[in-house]
PDB file of N, CA and C in Angstrom:
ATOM      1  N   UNK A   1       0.819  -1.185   0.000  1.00  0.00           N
ATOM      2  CA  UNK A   1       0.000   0.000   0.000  1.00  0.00           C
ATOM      3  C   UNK A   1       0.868   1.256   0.000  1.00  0.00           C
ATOM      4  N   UNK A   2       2.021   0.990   1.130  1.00  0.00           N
ATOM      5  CA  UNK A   2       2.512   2.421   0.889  1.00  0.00           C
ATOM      6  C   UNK A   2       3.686   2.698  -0.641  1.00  0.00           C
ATOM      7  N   UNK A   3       3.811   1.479  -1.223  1.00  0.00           N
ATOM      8  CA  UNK A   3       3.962   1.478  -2.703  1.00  0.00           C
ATOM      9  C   UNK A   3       3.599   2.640  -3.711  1.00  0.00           C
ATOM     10  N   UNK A   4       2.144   2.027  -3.485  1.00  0.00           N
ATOM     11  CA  UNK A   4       0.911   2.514  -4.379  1.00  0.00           C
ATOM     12  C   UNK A   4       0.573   4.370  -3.865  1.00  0.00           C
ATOM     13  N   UNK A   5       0.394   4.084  -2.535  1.00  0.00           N
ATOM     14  CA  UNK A   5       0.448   5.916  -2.287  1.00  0.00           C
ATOM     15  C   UNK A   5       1.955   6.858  -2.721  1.00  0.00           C
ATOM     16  N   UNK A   6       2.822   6.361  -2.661  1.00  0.00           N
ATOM     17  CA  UNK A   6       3.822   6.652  -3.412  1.00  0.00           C
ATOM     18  C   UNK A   6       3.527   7.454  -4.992  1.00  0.00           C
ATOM     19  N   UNK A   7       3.583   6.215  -5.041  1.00  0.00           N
ATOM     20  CA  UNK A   7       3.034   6.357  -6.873  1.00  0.00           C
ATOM     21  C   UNK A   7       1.726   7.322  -6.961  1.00  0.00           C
ATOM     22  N   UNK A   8       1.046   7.571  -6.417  1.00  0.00           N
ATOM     23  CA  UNK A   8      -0.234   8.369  -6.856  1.00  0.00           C
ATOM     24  C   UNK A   8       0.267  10.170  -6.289  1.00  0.00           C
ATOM     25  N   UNK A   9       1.256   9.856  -5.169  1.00  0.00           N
ATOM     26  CA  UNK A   9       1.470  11.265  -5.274  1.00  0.00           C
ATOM     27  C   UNK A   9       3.060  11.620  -6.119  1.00  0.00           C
ATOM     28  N   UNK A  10       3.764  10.863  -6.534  1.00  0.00           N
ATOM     29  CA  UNK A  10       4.942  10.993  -7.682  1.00  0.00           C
ATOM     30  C   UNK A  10       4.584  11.109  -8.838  1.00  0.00           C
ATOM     31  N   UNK A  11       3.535   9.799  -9.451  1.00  0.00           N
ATOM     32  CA  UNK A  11       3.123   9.754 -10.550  1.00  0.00           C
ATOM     33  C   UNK A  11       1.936  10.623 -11.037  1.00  0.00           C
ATOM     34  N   UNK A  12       1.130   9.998 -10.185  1.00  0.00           N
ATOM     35  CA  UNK A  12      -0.582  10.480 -10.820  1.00  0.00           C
ATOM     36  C   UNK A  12      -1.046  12.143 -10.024  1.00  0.00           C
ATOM     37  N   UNK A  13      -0.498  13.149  -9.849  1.00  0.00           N
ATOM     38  CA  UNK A  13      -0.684  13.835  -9.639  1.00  0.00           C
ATOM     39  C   UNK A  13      -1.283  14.226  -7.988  1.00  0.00           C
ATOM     40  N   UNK A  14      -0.741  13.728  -7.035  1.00  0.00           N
ATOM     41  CA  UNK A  14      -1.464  13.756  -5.472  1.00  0.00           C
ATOM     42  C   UNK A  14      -0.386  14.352  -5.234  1.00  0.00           C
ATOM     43  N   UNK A  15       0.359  14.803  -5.509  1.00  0.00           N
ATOM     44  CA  UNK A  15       1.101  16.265  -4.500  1.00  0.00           C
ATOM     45  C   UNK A  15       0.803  17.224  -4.280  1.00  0.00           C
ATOM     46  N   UNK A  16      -0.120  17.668  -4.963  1.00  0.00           N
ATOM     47  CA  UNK A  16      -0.519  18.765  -4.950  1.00  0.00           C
ATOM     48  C   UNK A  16      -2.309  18.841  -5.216  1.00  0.00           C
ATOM     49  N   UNK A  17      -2.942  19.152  -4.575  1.00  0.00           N
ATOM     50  CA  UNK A  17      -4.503  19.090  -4.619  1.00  0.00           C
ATOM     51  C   UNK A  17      -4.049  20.408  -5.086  1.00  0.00           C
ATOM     52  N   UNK A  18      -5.695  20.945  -6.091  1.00  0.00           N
ATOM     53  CA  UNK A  18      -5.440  21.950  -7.115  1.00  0.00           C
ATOM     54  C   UNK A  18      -6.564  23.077  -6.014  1.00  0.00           C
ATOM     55  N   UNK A  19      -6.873  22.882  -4.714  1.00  0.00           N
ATOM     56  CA  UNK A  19      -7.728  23.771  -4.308  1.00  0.00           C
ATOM     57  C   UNK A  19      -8.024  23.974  -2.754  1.00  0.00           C
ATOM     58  N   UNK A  20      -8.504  24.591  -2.596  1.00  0.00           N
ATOM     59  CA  UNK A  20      -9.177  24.821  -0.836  1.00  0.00           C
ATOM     60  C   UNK A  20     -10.484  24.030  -0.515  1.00  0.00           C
ATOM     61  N   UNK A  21     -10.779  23.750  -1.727  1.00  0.00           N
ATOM     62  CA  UNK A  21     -12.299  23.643  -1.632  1.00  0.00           C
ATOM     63  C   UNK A  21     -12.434  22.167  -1.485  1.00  0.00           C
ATOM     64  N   UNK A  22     -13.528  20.992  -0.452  1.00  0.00           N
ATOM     65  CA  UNK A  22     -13.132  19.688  -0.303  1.00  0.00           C
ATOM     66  C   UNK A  22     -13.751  18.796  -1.714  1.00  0.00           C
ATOM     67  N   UNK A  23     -14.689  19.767  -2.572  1.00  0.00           N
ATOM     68  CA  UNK A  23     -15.362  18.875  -3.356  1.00  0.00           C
ATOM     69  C   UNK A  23     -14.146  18.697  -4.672  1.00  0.00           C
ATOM     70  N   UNK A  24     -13.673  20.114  -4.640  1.00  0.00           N
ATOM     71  CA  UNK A  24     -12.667  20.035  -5.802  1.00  0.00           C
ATOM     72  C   UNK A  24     -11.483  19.505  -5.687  1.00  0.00           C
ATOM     73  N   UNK A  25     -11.286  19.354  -4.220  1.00  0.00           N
ATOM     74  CA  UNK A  25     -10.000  17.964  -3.958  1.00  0.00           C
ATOM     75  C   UNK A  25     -10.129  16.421  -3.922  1.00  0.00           C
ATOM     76  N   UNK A  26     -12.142  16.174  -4.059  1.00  0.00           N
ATOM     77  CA  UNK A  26     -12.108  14.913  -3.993  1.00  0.00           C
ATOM     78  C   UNK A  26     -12.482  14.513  -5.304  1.00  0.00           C
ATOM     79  N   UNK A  27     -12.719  15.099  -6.087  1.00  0.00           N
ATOM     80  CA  UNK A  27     -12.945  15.105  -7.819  1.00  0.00           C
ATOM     81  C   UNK A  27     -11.450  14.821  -8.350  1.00  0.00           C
ATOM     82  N   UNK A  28     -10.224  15.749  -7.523  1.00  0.00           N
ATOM     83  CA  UNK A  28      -8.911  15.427  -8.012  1.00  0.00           C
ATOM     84  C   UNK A  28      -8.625  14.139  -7.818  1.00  0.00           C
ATOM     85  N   UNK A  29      -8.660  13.643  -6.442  1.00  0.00           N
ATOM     86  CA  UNK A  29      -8.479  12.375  -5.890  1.00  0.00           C
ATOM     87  C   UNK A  29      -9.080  11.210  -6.997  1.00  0.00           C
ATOM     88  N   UNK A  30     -10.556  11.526  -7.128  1.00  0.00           N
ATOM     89  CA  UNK A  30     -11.047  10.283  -7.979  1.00  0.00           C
ATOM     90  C   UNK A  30     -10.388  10.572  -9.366  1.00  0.00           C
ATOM     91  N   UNK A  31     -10.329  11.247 -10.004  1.00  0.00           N
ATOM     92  CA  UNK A  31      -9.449  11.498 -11.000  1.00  0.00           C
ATOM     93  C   UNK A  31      -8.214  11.070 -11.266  1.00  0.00           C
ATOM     94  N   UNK A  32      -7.206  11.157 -10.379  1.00  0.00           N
ATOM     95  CA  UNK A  32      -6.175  10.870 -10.487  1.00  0.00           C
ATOM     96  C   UNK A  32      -6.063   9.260  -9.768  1.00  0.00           C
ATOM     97  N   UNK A  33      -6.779   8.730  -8.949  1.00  0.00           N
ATOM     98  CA  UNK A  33      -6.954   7.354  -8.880  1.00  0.00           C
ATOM     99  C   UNK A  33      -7.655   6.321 -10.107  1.00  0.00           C
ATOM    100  N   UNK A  34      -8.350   7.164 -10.514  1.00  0.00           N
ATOM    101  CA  UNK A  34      -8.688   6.279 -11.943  1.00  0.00           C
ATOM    102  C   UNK A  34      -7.664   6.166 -12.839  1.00  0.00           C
ATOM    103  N   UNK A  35      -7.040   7.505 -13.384  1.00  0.00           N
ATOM    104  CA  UNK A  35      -6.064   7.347 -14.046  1.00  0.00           C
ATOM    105  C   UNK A  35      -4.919   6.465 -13.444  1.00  0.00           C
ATOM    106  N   UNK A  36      -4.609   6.738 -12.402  1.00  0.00           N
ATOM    107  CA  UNK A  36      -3.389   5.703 -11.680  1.00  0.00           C
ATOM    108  C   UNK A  36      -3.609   3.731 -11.978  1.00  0.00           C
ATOM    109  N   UNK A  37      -5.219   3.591 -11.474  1.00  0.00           N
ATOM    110  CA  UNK A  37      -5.539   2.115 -12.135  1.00  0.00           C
ATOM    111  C   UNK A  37      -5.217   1.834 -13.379  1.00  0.00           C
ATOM    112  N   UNK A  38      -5.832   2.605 -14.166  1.00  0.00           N
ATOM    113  CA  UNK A  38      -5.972   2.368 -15.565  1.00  0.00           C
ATOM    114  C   UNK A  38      -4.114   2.081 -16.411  1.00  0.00           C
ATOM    115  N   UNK A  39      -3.507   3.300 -15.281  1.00  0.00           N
ATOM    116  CA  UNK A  39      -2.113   2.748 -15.941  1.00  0.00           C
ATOM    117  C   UNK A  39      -1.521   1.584 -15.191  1.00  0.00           C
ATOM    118  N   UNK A  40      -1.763   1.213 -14.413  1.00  0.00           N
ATOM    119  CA  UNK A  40      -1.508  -0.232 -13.854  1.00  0.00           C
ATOM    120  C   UNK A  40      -1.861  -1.252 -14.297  1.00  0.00           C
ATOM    121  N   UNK A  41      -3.204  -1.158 -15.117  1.00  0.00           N
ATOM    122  CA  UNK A  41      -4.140  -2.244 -15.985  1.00  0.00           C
ATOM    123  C   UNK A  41      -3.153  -1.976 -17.286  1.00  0.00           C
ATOM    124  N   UNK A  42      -2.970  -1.072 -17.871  1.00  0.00           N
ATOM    125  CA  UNK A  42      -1.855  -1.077 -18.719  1.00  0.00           C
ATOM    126  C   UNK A  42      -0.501  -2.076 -18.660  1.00  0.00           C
ATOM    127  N   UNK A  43      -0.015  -1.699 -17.152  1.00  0.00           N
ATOM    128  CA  UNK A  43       1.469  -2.179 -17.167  1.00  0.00           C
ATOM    129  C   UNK A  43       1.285  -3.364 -17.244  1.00  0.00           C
ATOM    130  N   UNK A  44       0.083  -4.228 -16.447  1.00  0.00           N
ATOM    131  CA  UNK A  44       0.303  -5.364 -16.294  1.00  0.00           C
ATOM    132  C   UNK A  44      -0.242  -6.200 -17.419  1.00  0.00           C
ATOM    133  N   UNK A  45      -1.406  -5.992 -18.540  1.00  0.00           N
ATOM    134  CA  UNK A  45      -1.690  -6.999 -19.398  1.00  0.00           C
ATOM    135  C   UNK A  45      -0.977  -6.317 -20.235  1.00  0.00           C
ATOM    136  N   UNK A  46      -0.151  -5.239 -20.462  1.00  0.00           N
ATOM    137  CA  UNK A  46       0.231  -4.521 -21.934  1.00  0.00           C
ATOM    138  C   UNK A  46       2.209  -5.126 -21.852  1.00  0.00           C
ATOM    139  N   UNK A  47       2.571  -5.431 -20.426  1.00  0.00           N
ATOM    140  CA  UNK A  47       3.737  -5.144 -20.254  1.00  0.00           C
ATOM    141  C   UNK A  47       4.555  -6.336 -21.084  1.00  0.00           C
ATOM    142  N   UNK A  48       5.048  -5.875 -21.408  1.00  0.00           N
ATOM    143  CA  UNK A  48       6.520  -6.119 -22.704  1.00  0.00           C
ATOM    144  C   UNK A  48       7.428  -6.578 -21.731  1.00  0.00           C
ATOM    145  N   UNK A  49       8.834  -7.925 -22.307  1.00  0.00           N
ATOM    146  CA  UNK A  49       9.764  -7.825 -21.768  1.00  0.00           C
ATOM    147  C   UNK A  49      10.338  -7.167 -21.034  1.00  0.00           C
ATOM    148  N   UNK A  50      10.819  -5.734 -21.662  1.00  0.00           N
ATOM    149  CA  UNK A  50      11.670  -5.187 -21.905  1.00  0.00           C
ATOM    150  C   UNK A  50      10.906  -3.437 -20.418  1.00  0.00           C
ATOM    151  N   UNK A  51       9.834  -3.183 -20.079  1.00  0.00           N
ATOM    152  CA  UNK A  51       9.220  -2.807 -18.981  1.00  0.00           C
ATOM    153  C   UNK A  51       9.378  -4.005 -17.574  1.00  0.00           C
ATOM    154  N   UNK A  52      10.128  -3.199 -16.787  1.00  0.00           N
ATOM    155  CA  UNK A  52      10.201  -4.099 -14.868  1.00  0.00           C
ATOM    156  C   UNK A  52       8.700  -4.089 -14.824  1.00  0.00           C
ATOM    157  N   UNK A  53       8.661  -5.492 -13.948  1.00  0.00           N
ATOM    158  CA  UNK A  53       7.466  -5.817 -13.505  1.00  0.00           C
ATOM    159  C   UNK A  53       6.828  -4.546 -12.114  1.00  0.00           C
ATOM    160  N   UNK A  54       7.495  -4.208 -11.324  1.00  0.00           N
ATOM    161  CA  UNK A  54       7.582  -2.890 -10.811  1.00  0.00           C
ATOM    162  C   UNK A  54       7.485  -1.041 -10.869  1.00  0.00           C
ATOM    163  N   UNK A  55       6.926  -1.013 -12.520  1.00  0.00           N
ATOM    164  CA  UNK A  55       7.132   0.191 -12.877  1.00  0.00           C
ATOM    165  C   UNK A  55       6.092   0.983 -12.411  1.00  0.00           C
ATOM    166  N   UNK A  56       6.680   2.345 -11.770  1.00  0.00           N
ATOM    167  CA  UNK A  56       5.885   3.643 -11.596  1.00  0.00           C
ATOM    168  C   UNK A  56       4.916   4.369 -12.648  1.00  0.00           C
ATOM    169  N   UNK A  57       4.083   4.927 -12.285  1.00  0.00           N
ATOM    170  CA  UNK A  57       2.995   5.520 -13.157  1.00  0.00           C
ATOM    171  C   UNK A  57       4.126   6.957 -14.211  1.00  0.00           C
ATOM    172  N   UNK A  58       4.612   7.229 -13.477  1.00  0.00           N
ATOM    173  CA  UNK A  58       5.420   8.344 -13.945  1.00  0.00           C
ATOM    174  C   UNK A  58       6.283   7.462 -15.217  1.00  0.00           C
ATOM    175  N   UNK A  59       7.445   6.674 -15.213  1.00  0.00           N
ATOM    176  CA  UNK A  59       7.782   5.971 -16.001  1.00  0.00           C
ATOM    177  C   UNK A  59       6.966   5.339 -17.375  1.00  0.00           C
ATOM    178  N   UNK A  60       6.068   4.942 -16.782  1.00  0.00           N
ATOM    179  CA  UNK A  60       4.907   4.728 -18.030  1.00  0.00           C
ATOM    180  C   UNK A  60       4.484   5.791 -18.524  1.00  0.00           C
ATOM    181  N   UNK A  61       4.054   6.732 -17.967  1.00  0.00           N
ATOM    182  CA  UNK A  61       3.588   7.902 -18.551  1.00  0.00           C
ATOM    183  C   UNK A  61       4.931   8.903 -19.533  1.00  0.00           C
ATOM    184  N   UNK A  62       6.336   8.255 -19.276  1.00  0.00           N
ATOM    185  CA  UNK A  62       7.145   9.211 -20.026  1.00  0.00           C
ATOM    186  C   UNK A  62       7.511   7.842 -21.452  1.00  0.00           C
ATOM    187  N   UNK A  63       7.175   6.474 -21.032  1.00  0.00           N
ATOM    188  CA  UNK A  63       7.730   5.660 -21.962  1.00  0.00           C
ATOM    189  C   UNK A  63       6.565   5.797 -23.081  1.00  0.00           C
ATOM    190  N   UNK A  64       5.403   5.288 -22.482  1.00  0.00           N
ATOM    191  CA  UNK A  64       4.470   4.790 -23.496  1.00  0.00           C
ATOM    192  C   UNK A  64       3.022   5.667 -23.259  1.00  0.00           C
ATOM    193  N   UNK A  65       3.174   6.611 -22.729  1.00  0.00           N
ATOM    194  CA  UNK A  65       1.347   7.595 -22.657  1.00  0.00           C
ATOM    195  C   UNK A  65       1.946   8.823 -23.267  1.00  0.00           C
ATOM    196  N   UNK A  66       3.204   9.621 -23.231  1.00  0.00           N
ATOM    197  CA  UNK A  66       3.117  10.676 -24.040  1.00  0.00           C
ATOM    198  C   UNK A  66       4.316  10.493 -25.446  1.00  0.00           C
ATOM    199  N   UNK A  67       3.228   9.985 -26.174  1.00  0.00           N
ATOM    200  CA  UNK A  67       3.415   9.728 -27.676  1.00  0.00           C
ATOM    201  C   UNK A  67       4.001  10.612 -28.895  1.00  0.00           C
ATOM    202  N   UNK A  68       5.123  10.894 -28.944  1.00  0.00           N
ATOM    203  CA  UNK A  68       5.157  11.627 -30.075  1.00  0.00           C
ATOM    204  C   UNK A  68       5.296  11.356 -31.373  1.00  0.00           C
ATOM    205  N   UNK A  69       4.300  12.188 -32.133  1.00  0.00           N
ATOM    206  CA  UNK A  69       4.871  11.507 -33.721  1.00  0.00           C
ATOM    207  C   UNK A  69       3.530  12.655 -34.051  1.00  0.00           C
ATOM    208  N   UNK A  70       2.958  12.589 -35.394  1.00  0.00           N
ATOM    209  CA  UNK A  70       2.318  12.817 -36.277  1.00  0.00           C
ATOM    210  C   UNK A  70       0.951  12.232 -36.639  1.00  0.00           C
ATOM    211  N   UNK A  71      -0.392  12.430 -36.217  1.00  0.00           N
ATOM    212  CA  UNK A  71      -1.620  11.781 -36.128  1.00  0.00           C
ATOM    213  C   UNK A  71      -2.268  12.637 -37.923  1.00  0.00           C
ATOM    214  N   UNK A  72      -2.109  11.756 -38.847  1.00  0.00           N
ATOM    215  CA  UNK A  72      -2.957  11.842 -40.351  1.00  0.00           C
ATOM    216  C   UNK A  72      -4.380  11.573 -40.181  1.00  0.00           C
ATOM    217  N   UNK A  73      -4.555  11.460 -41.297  1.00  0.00           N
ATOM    218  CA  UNK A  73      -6.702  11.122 -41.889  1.00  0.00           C
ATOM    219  C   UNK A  73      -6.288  11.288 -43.186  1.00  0.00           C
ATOM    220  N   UNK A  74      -6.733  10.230 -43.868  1.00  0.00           N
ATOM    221  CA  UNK A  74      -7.051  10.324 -45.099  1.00  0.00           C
ATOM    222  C   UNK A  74      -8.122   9.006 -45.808  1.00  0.00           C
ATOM    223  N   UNK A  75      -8.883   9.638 -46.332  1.00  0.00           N
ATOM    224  CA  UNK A  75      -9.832   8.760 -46.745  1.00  0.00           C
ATOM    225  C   UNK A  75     -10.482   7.514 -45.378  1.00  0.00           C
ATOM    226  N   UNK A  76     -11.168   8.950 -44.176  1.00  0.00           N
ATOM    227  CA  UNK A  76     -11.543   8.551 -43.062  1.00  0.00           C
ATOM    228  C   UNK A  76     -10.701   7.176 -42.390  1.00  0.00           C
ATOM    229  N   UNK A  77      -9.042   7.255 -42.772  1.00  0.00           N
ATOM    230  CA  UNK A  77      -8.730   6.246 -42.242  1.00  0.00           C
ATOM    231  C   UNK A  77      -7.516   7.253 -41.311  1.00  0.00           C
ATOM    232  N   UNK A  78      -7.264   6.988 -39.603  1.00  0.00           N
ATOM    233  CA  UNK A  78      -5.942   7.773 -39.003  1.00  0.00           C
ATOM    234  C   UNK A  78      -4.503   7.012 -39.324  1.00  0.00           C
ATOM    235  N   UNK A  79      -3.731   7.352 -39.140  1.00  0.00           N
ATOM    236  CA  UNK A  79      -2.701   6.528 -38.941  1.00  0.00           C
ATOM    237  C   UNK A  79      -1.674   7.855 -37.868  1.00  0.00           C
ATOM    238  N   UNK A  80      -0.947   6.915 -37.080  1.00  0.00           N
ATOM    239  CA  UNK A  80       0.098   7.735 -36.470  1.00  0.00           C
ATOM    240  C   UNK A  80       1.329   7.220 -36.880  1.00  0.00           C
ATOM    241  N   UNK A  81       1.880   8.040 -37.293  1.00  0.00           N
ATOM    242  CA  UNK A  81       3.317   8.548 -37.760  1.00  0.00           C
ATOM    243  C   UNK A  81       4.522   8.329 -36.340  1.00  0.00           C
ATOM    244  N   UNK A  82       5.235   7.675 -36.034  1.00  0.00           N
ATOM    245  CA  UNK A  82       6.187   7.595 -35.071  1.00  0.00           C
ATOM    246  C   UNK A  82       7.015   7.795 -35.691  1.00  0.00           C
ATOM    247  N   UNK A  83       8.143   8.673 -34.751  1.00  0.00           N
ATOM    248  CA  UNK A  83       9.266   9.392 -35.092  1.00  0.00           C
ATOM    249  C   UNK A  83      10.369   7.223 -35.264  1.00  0.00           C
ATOM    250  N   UNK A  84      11.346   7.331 -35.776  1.00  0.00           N
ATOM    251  CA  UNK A  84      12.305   6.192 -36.008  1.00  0.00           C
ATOM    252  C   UNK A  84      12.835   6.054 -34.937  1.00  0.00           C
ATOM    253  N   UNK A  85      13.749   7.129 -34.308  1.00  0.00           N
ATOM    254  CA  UNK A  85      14.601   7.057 -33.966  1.00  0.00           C
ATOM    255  C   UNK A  85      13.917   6.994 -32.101  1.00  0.00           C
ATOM    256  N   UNK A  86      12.989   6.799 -32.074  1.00  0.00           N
ATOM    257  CA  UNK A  86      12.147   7.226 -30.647  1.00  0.00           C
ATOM    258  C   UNK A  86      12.679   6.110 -29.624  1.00  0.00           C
ATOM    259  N   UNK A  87      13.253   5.830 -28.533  1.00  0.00           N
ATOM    260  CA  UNK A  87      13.573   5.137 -28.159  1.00  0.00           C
ATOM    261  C   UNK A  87      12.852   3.675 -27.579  1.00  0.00           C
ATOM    262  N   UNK A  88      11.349   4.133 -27.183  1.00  0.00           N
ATOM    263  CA  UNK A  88      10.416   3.481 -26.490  1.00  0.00           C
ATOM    264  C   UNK A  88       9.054   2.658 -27.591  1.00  0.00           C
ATOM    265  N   UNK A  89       9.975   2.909 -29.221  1.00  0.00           N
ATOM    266  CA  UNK A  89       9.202   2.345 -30.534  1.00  0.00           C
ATOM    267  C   UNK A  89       8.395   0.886 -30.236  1.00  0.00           C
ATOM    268  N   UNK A  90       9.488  -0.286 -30.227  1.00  0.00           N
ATOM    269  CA  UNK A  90       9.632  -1.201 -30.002  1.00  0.00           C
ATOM    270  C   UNK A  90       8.733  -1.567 -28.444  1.00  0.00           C
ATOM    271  N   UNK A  91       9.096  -1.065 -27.327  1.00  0.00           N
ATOM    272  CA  UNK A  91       8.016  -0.879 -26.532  1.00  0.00           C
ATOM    273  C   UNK A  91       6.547  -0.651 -26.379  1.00  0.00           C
ATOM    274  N   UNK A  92       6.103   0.302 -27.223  1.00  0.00           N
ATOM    275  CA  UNK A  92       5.014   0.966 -27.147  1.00  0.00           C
ATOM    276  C   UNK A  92       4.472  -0.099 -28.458  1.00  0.00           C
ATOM    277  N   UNK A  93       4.614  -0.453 -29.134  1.00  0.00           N
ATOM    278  CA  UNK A  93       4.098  -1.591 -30.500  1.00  0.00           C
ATOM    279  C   UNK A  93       3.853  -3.001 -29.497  1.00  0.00           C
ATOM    280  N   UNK A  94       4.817  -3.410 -28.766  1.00  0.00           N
ATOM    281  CA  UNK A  94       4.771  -4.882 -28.070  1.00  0.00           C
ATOM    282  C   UNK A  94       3.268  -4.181 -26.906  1.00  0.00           C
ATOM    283  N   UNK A  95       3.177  -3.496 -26.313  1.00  0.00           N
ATOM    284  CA  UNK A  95       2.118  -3.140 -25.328  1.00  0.00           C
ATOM    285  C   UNK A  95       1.092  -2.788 -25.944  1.00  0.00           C
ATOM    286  N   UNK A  96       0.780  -2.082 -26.712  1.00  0.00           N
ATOM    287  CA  UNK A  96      -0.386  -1.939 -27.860  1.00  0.00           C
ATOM    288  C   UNK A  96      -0.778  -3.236 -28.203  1.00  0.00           C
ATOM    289  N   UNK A  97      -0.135  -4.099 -28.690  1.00  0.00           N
ATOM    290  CA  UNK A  97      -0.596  -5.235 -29.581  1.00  0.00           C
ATOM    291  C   UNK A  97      -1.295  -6.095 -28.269  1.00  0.00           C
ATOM    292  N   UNK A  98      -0.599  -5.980 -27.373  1.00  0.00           N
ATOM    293  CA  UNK A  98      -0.541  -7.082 -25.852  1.00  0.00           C
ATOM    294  C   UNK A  98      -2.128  -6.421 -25.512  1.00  0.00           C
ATOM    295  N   UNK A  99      -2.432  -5.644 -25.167  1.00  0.00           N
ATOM    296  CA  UNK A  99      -3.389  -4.882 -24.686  1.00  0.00           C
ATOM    297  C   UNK A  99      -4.546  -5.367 -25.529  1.00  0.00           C
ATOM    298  N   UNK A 100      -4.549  -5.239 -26.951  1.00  0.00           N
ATOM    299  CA  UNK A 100      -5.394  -5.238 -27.968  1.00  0.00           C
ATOM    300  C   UNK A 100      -5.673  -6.619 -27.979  1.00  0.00           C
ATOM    301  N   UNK A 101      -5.350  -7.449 -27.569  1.00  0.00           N
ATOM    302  CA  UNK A 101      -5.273  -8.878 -27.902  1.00  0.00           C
ATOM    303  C   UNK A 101      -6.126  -9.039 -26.573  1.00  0.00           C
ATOM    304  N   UNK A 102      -6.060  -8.507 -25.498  1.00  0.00           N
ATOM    305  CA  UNK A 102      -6.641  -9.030 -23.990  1.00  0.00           C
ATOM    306  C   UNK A 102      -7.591  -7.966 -24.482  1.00  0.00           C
ATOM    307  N   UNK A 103      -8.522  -7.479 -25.201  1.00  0.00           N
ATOM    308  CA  UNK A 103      -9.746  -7.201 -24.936  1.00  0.00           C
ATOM    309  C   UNK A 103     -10.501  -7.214 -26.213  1.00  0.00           C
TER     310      UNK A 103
END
């Protein structure tokens, strides 16, 4: 447990409540605890070799949630464009596919 509270105030945003007010700190709370699950449900059916069985929300969120590349449309079809040289390529393709396959 004290793992996991760790992680929600490193990773998922609990260092800082955004207010004075108790309704708008417990809207943060559920907020940022959903998001915190959801990347845990990630790590664990999406996780690749090459991701510790141990990884922080923060770590995931710099490997495989903020994505850079180039989002197209053409002929109502998207495709995203990934940069080559991105280090976390190979990562983020093995967890996508892993993920997609468990649901």
């Amino acid at each position: 447990m004290e793992e996991v509270i760790r992680d929600l105030k490193e990773g998922a945003g609990l260092a800082h409540v955004p207010s004075g007010r108790f309704a708008a700190n417990a809207a943060w709370l559920a907020f940022s605890t959903t998001a915190h699950n959801l990347a845990r449900w990630v790590a664990q059916i999406g996780r690749p070799e090459q991701l510790p069985a141990r990884t922080t929300t923060g770590r995931l969120r710099r490997s495989l949630f903020s994505l850079p590349g180039l989002r197209t449309r053409s002929a109502r079809h998207e495709t995203q464009h990934l940069p080559q040289g991105w280090p976390w390529l190979e990562l983020f393709l093995t967890a996508l596919r892993q993920v997609r396959a468990a649901t």
